[in-house]
C-alpha atoms as a PDB file:
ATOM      1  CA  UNK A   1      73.165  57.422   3.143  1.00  0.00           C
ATOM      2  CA  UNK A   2      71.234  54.486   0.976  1.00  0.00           C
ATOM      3  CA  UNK A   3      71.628  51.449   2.255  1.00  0.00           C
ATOM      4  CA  UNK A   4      74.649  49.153   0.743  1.00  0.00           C
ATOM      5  CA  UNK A   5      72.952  46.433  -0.582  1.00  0.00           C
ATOM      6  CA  UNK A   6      70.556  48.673  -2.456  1.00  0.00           C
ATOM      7  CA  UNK A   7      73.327  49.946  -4.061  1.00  0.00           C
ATOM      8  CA  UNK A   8      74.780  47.109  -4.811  1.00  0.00           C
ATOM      9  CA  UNK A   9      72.184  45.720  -6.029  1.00  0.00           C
ATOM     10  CA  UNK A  10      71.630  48.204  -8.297  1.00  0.00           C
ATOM     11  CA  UNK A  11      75.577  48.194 -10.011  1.00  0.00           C
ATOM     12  CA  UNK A  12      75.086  44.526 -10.523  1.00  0.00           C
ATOM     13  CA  UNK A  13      71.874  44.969 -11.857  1.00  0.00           C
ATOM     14  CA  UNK A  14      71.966  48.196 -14.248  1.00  0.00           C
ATOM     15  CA  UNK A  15      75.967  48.838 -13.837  1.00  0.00           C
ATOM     16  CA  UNK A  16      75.149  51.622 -11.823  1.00  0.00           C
ATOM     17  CA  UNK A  17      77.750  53.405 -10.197  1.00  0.00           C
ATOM     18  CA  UNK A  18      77.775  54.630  -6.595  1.00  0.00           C
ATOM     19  CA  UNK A  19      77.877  58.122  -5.398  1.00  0.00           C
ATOM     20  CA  UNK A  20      77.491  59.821  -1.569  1.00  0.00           C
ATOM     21  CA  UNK A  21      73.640  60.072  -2.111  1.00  0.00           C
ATOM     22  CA  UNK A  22      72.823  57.243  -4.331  1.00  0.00           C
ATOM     23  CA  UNK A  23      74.007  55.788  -7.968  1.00  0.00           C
ATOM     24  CA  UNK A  24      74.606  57.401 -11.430  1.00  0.00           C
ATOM     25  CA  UNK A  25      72.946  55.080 -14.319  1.00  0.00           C
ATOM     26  CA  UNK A  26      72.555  55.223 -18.006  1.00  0.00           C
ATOM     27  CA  UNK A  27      69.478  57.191 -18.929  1.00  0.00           C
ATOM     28  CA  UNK A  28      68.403  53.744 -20.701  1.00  0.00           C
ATOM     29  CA  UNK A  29      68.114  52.163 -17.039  1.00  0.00           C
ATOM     30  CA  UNK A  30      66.509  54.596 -15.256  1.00  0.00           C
ATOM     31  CA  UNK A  31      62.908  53.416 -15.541  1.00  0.00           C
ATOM     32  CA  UNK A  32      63.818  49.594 -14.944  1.00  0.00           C
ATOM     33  CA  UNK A  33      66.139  50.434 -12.056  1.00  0.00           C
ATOM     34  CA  UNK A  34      63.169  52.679 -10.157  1.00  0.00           C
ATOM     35  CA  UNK A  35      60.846  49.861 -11.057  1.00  0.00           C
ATOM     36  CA  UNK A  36      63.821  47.223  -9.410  1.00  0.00           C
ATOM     37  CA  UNK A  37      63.427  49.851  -6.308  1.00  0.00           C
ATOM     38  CA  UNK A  38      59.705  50.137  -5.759  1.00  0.00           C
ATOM     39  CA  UNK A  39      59.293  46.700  -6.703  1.00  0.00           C
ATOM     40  CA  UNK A  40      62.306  44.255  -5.245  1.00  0.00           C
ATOM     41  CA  UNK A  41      63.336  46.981  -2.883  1.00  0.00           C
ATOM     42  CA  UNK A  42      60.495  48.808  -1.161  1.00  0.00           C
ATOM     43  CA  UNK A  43      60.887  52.627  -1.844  1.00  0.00           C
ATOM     44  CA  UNK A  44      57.577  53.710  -2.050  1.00  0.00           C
ATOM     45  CA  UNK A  45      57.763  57.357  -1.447  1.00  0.00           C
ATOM     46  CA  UNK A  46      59.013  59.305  -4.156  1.00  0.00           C
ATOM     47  CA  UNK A  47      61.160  62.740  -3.027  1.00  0.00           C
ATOM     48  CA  UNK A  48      62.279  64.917  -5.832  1.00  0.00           C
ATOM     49  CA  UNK A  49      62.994  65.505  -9.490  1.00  0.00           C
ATOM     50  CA  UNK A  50      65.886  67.532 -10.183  1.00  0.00           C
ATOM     51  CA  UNK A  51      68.265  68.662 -12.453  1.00  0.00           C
ATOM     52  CA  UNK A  52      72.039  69.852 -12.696  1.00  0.00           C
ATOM     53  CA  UNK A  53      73.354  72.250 -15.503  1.00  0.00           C
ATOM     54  CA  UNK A  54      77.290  71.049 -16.423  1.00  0.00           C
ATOM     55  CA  UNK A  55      79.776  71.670 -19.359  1.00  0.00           C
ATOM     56  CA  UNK A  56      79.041  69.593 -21.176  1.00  0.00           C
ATOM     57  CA  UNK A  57      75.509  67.681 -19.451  1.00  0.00           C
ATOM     58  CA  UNK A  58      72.188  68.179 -17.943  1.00  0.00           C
ATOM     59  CA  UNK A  59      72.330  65.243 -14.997  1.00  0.00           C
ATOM     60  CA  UNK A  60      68.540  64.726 -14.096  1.00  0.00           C
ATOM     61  CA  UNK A  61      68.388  63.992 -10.270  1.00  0.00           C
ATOM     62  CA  UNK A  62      65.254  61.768  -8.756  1.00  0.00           C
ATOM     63  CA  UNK A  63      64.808  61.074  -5.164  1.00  0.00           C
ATOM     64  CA  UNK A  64      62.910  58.549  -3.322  1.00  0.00           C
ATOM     65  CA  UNK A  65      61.990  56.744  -0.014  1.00  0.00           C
ATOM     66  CA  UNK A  66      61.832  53.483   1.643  1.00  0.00           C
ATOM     67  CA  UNK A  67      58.744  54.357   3.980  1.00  0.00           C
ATOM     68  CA  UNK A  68      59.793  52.032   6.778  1.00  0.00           C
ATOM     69  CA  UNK A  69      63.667  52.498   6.943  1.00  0.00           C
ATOM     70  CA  UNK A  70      63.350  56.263   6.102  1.00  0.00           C
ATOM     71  CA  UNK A  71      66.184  55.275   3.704  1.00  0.00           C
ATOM     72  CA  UNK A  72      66.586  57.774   0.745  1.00  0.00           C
ATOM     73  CA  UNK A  73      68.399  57.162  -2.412  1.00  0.00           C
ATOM     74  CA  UNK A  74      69.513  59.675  -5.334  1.00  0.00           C
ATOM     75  CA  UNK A  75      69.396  57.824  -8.804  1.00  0.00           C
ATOM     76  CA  UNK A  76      70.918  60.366 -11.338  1.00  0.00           C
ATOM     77  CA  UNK A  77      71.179  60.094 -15.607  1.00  0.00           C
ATOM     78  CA  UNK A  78      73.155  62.434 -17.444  1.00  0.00           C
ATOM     79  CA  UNK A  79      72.359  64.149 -20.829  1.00  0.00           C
ATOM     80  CA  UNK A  80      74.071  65.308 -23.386  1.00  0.00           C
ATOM     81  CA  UNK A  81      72.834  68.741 -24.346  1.00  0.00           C
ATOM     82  CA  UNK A  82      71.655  68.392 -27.541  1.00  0.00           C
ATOM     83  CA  UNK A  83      70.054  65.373 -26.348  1.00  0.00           C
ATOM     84  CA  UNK A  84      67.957  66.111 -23.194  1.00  0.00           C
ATOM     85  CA  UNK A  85      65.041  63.438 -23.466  1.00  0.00           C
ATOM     86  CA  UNK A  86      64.911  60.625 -20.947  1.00  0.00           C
ATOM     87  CA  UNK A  87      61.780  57.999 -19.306  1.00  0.00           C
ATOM     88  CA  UNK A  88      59.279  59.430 -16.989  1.00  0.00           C
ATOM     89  CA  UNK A  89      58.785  58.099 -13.765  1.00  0.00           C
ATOM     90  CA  UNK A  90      55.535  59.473 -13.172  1.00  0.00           C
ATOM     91  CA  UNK A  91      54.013  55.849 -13.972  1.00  0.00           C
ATOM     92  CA  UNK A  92      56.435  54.413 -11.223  1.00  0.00           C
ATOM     93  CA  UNK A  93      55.392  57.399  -8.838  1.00  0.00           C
ATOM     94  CA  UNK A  94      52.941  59.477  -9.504  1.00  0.00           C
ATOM     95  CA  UNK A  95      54.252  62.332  -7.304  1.00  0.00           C
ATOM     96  CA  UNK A  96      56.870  62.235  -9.940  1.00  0.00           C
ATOM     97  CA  UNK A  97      54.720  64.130 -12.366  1.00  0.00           C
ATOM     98  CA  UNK A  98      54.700  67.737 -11.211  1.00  0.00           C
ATOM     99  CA  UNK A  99      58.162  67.461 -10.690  1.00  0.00           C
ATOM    100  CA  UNK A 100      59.071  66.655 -14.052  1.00  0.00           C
ATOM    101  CA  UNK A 101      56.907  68.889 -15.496  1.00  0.00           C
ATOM    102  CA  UNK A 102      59.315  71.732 -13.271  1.00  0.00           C
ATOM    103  CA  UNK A 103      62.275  70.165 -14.609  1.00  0.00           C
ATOM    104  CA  UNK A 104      60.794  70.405 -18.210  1.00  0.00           C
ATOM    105  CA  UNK A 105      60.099  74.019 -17.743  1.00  0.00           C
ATOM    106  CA  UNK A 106      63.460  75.042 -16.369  1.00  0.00           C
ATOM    107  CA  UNK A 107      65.810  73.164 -17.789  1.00  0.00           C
ATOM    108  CA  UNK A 108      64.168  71.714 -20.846  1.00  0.00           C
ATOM    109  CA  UNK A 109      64.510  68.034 -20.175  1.00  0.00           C
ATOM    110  CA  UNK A 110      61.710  66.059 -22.561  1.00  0.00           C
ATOM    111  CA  UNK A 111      59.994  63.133 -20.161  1.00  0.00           C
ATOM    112  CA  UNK A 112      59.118  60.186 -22.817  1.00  0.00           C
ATOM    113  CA  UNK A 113      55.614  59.191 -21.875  1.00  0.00           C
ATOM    114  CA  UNK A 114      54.938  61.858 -19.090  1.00  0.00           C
ATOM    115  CA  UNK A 115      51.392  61.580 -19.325  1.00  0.00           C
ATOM    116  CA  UNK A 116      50.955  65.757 -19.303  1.00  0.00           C
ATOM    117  CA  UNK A 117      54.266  67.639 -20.041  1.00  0.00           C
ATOM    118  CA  UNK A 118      53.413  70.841 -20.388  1.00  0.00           C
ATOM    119  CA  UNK A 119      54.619  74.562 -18.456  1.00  0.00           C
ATOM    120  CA  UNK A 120      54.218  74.465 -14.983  1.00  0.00           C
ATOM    121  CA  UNK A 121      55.696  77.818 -13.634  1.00  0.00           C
ATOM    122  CA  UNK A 122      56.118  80.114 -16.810  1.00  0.00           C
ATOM    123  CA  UNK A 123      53.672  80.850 -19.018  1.00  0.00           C
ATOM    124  CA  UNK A 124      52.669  78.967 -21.902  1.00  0.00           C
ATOM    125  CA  UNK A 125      54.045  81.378 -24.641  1.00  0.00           C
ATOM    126  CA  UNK A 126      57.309  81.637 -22.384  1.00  0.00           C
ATOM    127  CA  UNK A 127      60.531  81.344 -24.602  1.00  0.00           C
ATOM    128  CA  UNK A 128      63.739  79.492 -23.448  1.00  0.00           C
ATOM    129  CA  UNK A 129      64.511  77.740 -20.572  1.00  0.00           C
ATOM    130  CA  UNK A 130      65.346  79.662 -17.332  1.00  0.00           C
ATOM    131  CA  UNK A 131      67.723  78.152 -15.775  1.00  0.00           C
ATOM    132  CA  UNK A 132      69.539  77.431 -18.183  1.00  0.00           C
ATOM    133  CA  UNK A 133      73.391  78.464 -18.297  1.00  0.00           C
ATOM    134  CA  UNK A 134      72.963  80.010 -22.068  1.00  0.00           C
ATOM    135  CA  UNK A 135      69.395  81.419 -21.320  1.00  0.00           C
ATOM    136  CA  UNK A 136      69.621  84.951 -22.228  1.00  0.00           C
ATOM    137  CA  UNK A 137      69.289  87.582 -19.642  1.00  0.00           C
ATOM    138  CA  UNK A 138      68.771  90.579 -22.432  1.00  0.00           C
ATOM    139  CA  UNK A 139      65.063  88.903 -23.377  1.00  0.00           C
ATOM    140  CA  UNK A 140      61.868  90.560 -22.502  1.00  0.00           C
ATOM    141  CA  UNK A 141      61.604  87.744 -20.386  1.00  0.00           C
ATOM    142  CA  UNK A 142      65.465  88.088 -18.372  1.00  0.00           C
ATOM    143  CA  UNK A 143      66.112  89.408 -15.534  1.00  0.00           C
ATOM    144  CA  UNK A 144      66.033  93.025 -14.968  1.00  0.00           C
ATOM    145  CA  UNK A 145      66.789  94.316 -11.722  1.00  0.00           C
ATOM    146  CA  UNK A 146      64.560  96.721  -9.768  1.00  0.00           C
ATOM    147  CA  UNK A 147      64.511 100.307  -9.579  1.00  0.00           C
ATOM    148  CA  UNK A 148      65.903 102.010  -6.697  1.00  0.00           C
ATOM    149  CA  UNK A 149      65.572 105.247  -5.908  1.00  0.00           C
ATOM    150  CA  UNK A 150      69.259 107.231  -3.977  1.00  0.00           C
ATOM    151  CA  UNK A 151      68.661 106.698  -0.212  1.00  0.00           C
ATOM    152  CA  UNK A 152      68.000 110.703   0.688  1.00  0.00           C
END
């Protein structure tokens, strides 16, 4: 649970708007509001980079930690679809970078000044986004489920 005041400070701040795990903002306040949070608010260790596949929006996920209350805090931006680019954080936290680059990969989100964004788990030539809701699973590159030989 993030502590209150972060969160409040956060809404007043960026109009953010609170959830269970943290606060939804506008992709335009991400990188100011995880600046606010390393900066004004102490959370120094960054978690995760995720993202979440709905009708109509990709919702890009980050995590991070205050290192001394063990506090964590979700900050979430959705996406329209045919508009997945949003701010890197990987000049906030560095450990964002890999992460992004996994979320890139995946799920297709562009990271504006990600200072590599390139594959990270598929190869380069690698077509489509995996997980993906429309990905196609008829591709050279879909799924295709093993072989099994009758159990004598």
């Amino acid at each position: 649970m993030p502590a209150a005041e972060v969160v409040g400070a956060l809404g007043t701040r960026f109009s953010a708007t609170p959830y269970a795990l943290g606060v939804e903002l506008h992709a335009t306040a991400l990188l100011e509001a995880a600046r606010a949070l390393r900066d004004a608010h102490g959370y120094r260790y960054y978690v995760l980079a995720s993202a979440i596949e709905r009708k109509e929006t990709i919702e890009v996920v980050h995590a991070v930690r205050h290192p001394d209350t063990h506090d964590t805090i979700f900050l979430k931006a959705a996406l329209a679809k045919d508009a997945l680019e949003i701010d890197s954080l990987a000049y906030v936290w560095s450990g964002a970078e890999w992460h992004e680059r996994e979320v890139f990969d995946l799920f297709g989100v562009r990271f504006r000044g990600h200072p590599d964004l390139r594959r990270i788990l598929m190869p380069d030539e690698y077509e489509g986004h995996p997980l993906r809701k429309d990905f196609p699973m008829d591709t050279p590159w879909g799924y295709r489920p093993a072989k099994t030989e009758p159990a004598p």
